[in-house]
PDB file of N, CA and C in Angstrom:
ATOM      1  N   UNK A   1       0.825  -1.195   0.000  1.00  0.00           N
ATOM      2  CA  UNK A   1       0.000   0.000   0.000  1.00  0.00           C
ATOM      3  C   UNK A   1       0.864   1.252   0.000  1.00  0.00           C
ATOM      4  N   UNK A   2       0.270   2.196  -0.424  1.00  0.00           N
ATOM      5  CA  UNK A   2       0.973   3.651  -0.544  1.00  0.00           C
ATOM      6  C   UNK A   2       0.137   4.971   0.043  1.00  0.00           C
ATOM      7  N   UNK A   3       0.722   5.703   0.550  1.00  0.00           N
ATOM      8  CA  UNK A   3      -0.328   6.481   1.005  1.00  0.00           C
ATOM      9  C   UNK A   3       0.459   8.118   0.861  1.00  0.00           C
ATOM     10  N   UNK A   4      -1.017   8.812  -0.014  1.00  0.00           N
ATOM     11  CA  UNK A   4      -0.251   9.978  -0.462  1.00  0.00           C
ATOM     12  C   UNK A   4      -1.051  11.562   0.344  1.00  0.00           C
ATOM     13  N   UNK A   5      -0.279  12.129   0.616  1.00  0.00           N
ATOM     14  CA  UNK A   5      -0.757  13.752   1.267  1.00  0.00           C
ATOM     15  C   UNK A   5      -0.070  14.937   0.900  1.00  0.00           C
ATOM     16  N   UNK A   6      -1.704  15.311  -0.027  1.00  0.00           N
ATOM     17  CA  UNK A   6      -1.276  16.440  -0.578  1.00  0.00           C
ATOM     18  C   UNK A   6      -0.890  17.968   0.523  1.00  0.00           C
ATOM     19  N   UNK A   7      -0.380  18.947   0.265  1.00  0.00           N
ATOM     20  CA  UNK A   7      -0.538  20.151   0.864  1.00  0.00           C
ATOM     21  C   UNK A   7       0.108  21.120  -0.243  1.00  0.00           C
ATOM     22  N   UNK A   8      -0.510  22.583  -0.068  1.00  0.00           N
ATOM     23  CA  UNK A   8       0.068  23.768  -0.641  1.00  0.00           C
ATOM     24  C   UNK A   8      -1.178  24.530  -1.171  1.00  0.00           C
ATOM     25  N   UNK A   9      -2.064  23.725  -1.292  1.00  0.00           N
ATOM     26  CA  UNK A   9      -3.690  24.807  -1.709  1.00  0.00           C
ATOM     27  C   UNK A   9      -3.965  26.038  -0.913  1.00  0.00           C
ATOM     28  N   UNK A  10      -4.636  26.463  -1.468  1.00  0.00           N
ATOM     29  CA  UNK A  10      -5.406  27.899  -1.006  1.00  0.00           C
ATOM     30  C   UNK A  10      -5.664  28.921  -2.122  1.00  0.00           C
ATOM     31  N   UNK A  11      -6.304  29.817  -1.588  1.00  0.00           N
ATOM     32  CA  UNK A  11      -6.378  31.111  -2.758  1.00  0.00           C
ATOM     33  C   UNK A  11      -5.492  31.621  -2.692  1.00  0.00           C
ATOM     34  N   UNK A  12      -5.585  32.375  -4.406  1.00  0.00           N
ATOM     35  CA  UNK A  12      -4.378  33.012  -4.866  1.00  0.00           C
ATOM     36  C   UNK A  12      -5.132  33.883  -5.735  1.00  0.00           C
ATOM     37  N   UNK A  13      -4.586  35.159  -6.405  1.00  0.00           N
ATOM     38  CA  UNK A  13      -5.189  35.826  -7.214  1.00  0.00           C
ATOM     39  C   UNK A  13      -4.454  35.772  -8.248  1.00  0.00           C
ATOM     40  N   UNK A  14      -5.171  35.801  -9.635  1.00  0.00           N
ATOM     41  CA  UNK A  14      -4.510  35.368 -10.847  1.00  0.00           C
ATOM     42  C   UNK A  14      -3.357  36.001 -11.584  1.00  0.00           C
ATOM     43  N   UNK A  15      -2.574  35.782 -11.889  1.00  0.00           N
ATOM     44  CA  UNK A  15      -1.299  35.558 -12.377  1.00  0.00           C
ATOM     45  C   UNK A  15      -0.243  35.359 -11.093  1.00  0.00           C
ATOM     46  N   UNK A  16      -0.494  34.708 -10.330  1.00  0.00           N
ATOM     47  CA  UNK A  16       0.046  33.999  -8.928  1.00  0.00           C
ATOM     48  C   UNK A  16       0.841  32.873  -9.151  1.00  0.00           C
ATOM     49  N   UNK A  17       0.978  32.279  -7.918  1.00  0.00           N
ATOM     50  CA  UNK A  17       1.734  31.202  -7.888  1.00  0.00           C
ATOM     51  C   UNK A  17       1.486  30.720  -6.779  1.00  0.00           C
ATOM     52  N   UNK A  18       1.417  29.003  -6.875  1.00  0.00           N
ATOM     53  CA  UNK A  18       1.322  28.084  -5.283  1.00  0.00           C
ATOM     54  C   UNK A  18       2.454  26.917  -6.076  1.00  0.00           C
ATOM     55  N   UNK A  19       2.416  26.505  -5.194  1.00  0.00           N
ATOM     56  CA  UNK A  19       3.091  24.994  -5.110  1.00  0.00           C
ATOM     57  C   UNK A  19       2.432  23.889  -4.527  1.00  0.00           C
ATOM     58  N   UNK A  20       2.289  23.179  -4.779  1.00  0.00           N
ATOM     59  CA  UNK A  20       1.497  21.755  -4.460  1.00  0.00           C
ATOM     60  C   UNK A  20       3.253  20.622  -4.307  1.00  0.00           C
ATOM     61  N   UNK A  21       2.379  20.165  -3.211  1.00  0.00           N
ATOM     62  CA  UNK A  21       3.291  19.017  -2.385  1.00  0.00           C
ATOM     63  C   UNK A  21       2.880  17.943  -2.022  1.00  0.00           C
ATOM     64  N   UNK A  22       3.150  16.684  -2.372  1.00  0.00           N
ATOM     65  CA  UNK A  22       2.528  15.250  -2.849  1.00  0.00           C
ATOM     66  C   UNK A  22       3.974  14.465  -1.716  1.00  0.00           C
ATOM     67  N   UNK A  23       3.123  14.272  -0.443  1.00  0.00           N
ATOM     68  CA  UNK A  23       4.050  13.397   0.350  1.00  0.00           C
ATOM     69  C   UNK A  23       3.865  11.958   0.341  1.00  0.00           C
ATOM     70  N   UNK A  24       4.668  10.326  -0.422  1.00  0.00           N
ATOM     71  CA  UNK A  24       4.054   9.197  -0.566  1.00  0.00           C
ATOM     72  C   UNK A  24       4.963   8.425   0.759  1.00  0.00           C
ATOM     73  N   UNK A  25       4.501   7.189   1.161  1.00  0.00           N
ATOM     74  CA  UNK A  25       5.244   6.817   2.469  1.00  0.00           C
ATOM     75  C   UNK A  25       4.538   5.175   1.982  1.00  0.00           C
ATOM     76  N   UNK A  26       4.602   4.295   2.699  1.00  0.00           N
ATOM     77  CA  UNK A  26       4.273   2.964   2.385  1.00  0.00           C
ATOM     78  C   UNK A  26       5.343   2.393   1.699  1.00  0.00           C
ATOM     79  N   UNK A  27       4.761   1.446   0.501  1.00  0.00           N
ATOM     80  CA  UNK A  27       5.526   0.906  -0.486  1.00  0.00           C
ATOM     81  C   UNK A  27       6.033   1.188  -1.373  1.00  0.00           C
ATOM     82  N   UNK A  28       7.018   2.119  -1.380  1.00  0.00           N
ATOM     83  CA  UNK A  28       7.401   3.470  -2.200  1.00  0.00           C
ATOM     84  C   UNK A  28       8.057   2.691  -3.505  1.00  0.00           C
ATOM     85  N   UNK A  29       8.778   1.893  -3.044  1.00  0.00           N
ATOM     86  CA  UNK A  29       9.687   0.752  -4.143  1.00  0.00           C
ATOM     87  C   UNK A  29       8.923   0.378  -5.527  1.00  0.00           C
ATOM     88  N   UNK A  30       7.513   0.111  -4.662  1.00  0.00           N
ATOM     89  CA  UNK A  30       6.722  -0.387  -6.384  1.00  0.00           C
ATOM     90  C   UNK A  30       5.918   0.989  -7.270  1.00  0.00           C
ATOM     91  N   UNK A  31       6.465   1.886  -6.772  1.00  0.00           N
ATOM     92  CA  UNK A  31       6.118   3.368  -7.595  1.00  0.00           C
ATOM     93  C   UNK A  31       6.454   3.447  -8.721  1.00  0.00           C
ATOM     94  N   UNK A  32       5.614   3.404 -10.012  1.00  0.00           N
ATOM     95  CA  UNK A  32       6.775   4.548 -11.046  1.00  0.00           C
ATOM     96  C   UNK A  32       6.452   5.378 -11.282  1.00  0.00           C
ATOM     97  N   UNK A  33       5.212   6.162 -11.815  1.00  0.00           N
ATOM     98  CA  UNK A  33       4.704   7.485 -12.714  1.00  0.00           C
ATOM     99  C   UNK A  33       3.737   7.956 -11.171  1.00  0.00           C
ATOM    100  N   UNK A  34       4.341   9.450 -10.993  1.00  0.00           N
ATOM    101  CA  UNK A  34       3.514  10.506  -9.978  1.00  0.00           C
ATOM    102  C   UNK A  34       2.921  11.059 -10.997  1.00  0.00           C
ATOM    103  N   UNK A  35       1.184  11.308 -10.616  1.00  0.00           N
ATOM    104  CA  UNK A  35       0.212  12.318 -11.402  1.00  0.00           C
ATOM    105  C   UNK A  35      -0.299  13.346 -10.437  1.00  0.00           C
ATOM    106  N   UNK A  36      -0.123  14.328 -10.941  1.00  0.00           N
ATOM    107  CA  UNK A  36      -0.831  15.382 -10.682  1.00  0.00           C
ATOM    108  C   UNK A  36      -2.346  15.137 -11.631  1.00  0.00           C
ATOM    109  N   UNK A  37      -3.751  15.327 -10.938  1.00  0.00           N
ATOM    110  CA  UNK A  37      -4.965  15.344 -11.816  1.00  0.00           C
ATOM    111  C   UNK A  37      -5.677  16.539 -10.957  1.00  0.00           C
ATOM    112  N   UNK A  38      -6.895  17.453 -11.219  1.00  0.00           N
ATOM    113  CA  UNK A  38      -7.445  18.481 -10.942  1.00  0.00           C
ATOM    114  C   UNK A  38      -8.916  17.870 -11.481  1.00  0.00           C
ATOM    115  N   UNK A  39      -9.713  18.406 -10.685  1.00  0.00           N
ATOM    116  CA  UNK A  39     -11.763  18.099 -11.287  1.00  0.00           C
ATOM    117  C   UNK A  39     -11.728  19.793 -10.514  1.00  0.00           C
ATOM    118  N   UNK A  40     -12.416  20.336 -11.557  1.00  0.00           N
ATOM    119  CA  UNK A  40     -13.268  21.718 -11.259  1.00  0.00           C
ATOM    120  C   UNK A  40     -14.747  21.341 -10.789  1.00  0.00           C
ATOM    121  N   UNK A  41     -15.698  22.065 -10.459  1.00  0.00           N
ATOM    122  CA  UNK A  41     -17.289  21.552 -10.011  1.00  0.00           C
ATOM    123  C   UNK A  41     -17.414  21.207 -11.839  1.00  0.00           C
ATOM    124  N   UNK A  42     -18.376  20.190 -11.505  1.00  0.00           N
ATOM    125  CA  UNK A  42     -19.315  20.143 -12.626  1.00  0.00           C
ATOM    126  C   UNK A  42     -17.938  19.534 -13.908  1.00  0.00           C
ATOM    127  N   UNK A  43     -17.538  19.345 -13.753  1.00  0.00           N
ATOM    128  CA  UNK A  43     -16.205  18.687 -14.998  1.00  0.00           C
ATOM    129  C   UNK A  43     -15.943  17.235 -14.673  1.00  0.00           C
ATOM    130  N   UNK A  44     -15.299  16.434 -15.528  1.00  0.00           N
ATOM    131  CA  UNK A  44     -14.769  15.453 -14.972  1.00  0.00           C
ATOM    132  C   UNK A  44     -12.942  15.779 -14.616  1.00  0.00           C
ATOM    133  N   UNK A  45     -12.527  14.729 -14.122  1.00  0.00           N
ATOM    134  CA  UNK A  45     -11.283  14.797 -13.545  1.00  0.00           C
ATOM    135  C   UNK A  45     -10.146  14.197 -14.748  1.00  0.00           C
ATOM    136  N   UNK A  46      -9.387  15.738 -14.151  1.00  0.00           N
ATOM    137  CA  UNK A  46      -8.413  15.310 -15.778  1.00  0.00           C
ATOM    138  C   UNK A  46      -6.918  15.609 -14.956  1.00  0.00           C
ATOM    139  N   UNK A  47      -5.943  14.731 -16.427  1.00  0.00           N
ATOM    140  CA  UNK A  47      -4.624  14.526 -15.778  1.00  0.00           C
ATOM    141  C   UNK A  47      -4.008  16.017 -16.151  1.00  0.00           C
ATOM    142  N   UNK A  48      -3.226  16.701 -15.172  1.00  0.00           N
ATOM    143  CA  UNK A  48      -2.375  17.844 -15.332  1.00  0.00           C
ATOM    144  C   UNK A  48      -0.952  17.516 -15.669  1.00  0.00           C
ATOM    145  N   UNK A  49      -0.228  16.817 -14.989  1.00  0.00           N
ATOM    146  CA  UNK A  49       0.948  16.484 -15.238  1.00  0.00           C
ATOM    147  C   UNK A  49       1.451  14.844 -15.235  1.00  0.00           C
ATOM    148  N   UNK A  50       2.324  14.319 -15.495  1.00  0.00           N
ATOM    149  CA  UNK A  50       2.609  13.246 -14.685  1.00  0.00           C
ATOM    150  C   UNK A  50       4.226  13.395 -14.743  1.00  0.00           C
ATOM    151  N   UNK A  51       5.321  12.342 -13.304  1.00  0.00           N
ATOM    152  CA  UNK A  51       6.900  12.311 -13.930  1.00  0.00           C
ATOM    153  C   UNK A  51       6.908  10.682 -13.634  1.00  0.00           C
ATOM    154  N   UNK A  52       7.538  10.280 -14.632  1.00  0.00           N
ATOM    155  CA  UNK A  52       7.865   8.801 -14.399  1.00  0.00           C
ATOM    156  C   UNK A  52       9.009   8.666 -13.215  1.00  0.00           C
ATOM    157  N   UNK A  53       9.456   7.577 -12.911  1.00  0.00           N
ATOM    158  CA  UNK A  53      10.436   7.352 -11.957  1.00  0.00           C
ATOM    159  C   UNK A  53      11.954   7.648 -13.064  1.00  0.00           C
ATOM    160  N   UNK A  54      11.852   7.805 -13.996  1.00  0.00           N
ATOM    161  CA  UNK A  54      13.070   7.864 -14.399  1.00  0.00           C
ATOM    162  C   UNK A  54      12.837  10.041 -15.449  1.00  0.00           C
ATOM    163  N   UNK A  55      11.937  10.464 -14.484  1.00  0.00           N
ATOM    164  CA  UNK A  55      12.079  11.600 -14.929  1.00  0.00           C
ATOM    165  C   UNK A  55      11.736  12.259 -15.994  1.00  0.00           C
ATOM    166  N   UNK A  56      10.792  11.073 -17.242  1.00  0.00           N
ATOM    167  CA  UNK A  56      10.273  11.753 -17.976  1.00  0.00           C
ATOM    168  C   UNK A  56       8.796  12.465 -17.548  1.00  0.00           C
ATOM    169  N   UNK A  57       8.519  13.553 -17.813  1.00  0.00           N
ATOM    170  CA  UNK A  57       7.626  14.867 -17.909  1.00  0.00           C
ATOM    171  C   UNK A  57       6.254  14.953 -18.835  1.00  0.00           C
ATOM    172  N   UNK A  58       5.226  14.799 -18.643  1.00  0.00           N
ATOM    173  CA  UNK A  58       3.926  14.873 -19.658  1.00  0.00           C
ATOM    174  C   UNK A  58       3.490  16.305 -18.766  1.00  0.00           C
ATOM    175  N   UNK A  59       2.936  17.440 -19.938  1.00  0.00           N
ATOM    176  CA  UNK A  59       2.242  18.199 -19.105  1.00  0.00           C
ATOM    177  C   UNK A  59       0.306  18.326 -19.954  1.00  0.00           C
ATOM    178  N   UNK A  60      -0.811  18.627 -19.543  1.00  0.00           N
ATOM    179  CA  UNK A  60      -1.416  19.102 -20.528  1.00  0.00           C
ATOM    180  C   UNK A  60      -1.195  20.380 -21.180  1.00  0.00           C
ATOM    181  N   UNK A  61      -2.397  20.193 -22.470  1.00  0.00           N
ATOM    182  CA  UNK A  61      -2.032  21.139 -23.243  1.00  0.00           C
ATOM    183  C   UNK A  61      -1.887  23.182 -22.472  1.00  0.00           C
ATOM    184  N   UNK A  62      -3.541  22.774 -21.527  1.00  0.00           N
ATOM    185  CA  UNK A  62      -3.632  23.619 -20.912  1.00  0.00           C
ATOM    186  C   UNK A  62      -2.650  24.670 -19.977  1.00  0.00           C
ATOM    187  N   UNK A  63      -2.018  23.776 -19.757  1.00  0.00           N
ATOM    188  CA  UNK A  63      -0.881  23.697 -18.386  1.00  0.00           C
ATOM    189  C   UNK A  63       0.585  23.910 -18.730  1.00  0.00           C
ATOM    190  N   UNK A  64       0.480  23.751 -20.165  1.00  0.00           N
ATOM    191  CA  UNK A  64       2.013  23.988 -20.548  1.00  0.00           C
ATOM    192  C   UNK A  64       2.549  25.585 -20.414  1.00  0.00           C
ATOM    193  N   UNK A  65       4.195  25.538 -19.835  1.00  0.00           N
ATOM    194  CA  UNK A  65       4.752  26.511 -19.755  1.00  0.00           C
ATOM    195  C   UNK A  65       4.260  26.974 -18.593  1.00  0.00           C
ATOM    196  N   UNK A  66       3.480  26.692 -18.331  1.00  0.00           N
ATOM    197  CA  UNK A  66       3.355  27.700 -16.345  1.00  0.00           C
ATOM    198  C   UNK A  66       3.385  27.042 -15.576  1.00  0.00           C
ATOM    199  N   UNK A  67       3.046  25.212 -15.538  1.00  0.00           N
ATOM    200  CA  UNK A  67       3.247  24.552 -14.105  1.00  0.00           C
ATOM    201  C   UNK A  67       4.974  23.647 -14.235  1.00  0.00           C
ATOM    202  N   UNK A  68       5.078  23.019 -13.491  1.00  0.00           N
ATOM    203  CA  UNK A  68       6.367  22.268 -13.476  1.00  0.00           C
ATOM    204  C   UNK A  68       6.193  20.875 -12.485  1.00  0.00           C
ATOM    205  N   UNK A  69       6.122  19.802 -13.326  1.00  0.00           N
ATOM    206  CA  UNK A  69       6.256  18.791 -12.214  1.00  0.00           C
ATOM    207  C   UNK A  69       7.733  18.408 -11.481  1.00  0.00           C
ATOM    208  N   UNK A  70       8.057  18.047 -10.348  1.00  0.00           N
ATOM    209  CA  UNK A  70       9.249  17.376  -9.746  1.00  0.00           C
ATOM    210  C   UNK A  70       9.287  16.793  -8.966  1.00  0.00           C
ATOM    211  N   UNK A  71      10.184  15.573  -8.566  1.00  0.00           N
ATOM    212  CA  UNK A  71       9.812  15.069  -7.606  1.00  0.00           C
ATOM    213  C   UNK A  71      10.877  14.655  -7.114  1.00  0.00           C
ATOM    214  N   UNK A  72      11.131  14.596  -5.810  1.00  0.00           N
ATOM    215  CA  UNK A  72      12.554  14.535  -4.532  1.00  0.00           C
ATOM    216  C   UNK A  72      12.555  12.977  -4.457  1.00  0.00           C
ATOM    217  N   UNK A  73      13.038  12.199  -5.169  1.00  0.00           N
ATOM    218  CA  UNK A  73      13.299  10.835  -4.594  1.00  0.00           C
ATOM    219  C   UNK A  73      13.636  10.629  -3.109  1.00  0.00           C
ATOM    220  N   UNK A  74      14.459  11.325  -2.729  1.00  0.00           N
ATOM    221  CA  UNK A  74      14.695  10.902  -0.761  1.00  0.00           C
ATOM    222  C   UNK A  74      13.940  11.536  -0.498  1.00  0.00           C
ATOM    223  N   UNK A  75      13.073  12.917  -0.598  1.00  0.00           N
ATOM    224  CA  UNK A  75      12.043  13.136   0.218  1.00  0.00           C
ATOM    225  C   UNK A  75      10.967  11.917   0.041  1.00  0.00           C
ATOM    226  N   UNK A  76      10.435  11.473  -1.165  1.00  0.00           N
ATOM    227  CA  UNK A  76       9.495  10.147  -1.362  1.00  0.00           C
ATOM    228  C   UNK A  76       8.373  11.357  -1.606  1.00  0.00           C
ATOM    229  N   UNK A  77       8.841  12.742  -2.457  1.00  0.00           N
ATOM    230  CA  UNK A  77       7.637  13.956  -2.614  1.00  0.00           C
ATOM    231  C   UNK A  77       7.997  14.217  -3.992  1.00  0.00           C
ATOM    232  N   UNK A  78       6.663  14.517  -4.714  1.00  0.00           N
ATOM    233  CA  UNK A  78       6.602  14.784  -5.756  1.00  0.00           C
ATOM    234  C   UNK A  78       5.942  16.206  -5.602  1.00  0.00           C
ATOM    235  N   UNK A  79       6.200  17.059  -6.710  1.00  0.00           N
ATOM    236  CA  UNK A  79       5.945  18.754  -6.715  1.00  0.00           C
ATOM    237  C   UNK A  79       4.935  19.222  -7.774  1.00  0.00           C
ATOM    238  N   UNK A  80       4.297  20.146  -7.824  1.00  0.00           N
ATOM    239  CA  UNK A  80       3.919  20.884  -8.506  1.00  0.00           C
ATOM    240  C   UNK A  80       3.741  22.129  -8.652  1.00  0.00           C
ATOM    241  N   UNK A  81       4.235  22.935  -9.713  1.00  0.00           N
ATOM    242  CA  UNK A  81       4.860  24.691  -9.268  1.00  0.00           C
ATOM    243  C   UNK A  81       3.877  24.903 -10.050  1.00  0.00           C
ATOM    244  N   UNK A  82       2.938  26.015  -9.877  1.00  0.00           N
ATOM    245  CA  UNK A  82       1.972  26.636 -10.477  1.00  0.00           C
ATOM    246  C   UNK A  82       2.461  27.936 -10.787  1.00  0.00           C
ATOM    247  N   UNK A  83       2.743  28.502 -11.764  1.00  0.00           N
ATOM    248  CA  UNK A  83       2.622  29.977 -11.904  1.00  0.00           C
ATOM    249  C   UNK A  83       1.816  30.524 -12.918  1.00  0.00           C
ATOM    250  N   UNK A  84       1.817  31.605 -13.244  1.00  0.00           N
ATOM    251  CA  UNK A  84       0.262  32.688 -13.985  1.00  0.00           C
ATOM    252  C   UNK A  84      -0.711  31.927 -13.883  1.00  0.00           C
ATOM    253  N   UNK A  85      -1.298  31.468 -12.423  1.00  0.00           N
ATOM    254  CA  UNK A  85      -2.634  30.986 -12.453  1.00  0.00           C
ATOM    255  C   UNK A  85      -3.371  31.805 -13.346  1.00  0.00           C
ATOM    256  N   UNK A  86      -4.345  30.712 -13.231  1.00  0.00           N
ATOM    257  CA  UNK A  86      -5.886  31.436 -14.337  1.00  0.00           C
ATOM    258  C   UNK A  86      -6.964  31.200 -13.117  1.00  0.00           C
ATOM    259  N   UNK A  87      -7.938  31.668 -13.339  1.00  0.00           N
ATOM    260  CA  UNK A  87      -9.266  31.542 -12.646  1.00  0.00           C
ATOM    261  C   UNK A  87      -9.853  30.151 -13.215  1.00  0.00           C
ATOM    262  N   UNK A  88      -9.350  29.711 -14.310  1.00  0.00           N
ATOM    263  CA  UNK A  88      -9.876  28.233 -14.929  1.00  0.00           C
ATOM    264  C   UNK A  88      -9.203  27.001 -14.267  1.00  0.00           C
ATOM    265  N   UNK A  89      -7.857  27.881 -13.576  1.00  0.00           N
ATOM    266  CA  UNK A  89      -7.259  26.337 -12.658  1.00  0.00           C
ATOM    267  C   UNK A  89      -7.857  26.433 -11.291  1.00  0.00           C
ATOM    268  N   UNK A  90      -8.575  26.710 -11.002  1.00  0.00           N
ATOM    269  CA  UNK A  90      -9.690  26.882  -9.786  1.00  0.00           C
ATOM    270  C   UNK A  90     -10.342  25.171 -10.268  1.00  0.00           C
ATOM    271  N   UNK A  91      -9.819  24.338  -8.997  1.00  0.00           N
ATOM    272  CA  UNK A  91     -10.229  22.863  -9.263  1.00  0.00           C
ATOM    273  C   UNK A  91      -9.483  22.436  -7.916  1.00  0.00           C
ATOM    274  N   UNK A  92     -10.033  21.242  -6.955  1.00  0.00           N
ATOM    275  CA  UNK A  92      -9.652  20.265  -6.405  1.00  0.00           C
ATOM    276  C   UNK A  92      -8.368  19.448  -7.015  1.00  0.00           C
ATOM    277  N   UNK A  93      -7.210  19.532  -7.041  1.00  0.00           N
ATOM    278  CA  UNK A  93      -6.128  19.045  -7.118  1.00  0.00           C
ATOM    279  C   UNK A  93      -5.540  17.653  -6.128  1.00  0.00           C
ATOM    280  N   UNK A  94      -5.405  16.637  -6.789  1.00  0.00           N
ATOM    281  CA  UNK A  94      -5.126  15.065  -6.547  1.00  0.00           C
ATOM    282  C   UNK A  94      -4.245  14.949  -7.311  1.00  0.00           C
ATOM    283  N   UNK A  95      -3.451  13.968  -5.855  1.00  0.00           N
ATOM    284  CA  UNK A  95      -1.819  13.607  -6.491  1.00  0.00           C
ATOM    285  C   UNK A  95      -2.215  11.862  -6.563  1.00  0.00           C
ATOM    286  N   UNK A  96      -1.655  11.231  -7.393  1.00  0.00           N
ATOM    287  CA  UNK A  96      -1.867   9.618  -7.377  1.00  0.00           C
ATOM    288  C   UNK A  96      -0.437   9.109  -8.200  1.00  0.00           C
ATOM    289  N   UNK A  97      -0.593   7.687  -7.853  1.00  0.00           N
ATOM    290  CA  UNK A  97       0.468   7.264  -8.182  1.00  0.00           C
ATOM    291  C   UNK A  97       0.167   6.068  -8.706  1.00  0.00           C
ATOM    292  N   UNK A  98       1.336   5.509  -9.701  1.00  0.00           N
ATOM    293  CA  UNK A  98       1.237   4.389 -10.424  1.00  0.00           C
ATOM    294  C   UNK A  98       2.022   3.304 -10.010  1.00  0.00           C
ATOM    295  N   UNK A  99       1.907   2.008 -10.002  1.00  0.00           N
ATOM    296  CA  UNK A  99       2.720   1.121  -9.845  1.00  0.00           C
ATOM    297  C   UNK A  99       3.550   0.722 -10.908  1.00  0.00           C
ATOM    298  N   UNK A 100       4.344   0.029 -10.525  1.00  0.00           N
ATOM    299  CA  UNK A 100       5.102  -0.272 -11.924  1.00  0.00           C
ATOM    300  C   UNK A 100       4.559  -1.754 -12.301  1.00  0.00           C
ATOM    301  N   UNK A 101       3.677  -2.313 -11.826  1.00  0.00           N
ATOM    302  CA  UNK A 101       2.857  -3.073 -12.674  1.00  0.00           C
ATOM    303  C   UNK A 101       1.593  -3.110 -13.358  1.00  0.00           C
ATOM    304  N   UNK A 102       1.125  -1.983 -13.113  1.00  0.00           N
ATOM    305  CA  UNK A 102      -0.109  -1.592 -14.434  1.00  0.00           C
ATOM    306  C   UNK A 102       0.281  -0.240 -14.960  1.00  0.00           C
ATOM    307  N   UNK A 103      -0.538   0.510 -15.515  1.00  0.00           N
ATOM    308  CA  UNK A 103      -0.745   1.482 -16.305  1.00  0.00           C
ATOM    309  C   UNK A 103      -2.087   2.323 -15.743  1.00  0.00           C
ATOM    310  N   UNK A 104      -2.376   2.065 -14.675  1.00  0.00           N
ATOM    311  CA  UNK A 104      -3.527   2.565 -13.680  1.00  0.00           C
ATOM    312  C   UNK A 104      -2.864   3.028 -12.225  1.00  0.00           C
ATOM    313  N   UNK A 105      -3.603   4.305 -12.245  1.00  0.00           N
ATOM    314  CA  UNK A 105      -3.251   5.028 -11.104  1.00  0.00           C
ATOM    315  C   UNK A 105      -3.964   4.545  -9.521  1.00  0.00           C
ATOM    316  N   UNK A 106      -3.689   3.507  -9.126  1.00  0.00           N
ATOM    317  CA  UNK A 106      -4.036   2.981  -8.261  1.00  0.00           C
ATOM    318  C   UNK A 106      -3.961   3.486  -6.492  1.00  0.00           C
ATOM    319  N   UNK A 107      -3.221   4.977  -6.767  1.00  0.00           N
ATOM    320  CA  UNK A 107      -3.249   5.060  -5.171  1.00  0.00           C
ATOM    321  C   UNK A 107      -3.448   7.064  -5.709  1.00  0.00           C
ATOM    322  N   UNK A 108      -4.191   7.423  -4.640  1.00  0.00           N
ATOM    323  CA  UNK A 108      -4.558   8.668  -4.815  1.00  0.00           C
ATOM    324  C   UNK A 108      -4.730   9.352  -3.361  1.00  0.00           C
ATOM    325  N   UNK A 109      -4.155  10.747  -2.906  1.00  0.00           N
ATOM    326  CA  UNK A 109      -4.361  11.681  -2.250  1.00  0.00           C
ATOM    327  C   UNK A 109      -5.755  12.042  -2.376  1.00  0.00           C
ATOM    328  N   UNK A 110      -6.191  12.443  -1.071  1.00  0.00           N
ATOM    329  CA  UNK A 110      -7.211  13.130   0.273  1.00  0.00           C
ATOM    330  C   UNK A 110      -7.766  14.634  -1.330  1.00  0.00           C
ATOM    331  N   UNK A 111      -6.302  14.725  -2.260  1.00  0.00           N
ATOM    332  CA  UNK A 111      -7.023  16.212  -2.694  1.00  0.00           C
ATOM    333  C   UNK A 111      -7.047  17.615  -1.771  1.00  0.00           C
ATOM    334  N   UNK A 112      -6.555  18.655  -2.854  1.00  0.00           N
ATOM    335  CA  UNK A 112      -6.224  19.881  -2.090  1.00  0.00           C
ATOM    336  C   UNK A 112      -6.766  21.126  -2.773  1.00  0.00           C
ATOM    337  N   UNK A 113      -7.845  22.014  -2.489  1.00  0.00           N
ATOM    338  CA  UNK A 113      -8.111  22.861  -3.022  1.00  0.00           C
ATOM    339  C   UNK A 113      -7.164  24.122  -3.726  1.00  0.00           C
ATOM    340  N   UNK A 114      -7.226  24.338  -4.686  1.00  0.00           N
ATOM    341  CA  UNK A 114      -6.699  25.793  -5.403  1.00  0.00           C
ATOM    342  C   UNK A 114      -7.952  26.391  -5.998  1.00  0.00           C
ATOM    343  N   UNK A 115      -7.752  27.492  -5.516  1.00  0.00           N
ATOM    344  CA  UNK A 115      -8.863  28.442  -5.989  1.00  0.00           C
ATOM    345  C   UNK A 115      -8.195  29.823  -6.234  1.00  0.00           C
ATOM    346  N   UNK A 116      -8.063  30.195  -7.652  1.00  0.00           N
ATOM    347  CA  UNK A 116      -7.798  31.214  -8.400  1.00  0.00           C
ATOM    348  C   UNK A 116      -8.622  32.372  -8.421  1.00  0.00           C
ATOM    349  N   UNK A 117      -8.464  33.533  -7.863  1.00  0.00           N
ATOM    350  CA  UNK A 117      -9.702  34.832  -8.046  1.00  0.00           C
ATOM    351  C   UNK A 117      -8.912  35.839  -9.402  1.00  0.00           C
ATOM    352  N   UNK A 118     -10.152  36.345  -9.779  1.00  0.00           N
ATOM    353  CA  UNK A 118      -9.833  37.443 -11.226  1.00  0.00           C
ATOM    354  C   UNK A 118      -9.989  38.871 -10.448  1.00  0.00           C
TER     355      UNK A 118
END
């Protein structure tokens, strides 16, 4: 089992910046790909970023050029740098993680609010 806790949410006013912090502890060994995913009200839940264990980077289209995924192998924390928020990244933010035996994000964070004002 893996168990993940997000922190770094809150309001911000737009063209801001937060950081999101994805702490994993358990069975860290069978980890490979950290996701960042976000659900706004009324949307479904979509992937923002992901980093594999060997450091490759997916961002969405949305998201490109202003967020940054990273992640601290000895901390066992994966990152997310937000800058020029929008009022459209106003969404519940979930960190999850993949095993390295499927292709399914099988372990997921509590979720951390960001809320962007115009």
């Amino acid at each position: 089992q893996v168990q993940l806790v997000e922190s770094g949410g809150g309001l911000v006013q737009a063209g801001g910046s937060l950081r999101l912090s994805c702490a994993a502890s358990g069975s860290i060994f069978s980890i490979n790909t950290m996701g960042w995913f976000r659900q706004a009200p009324g949307k479904q839940r979509e992937l923002v970023a992901f980093i594999s264990s060997g450091g490759r980077t997916m961002y969405a289209d949305s998201v490109k050029g202003r967020f940054t995924i990273s992640r601290d192998n000895a901390k066992n924390t994966v990152y997310l740098q937000m800058n020029s928020l929008k009022p459209e990244d106003t969404a519940v933010y979930y960190c999850a993680a993949q095993p390295k035996y499927t292709s399914r994000y099988d372990y997921w964070g509590q979720g951390t609010q960001v809320t962007v004002s115009s």
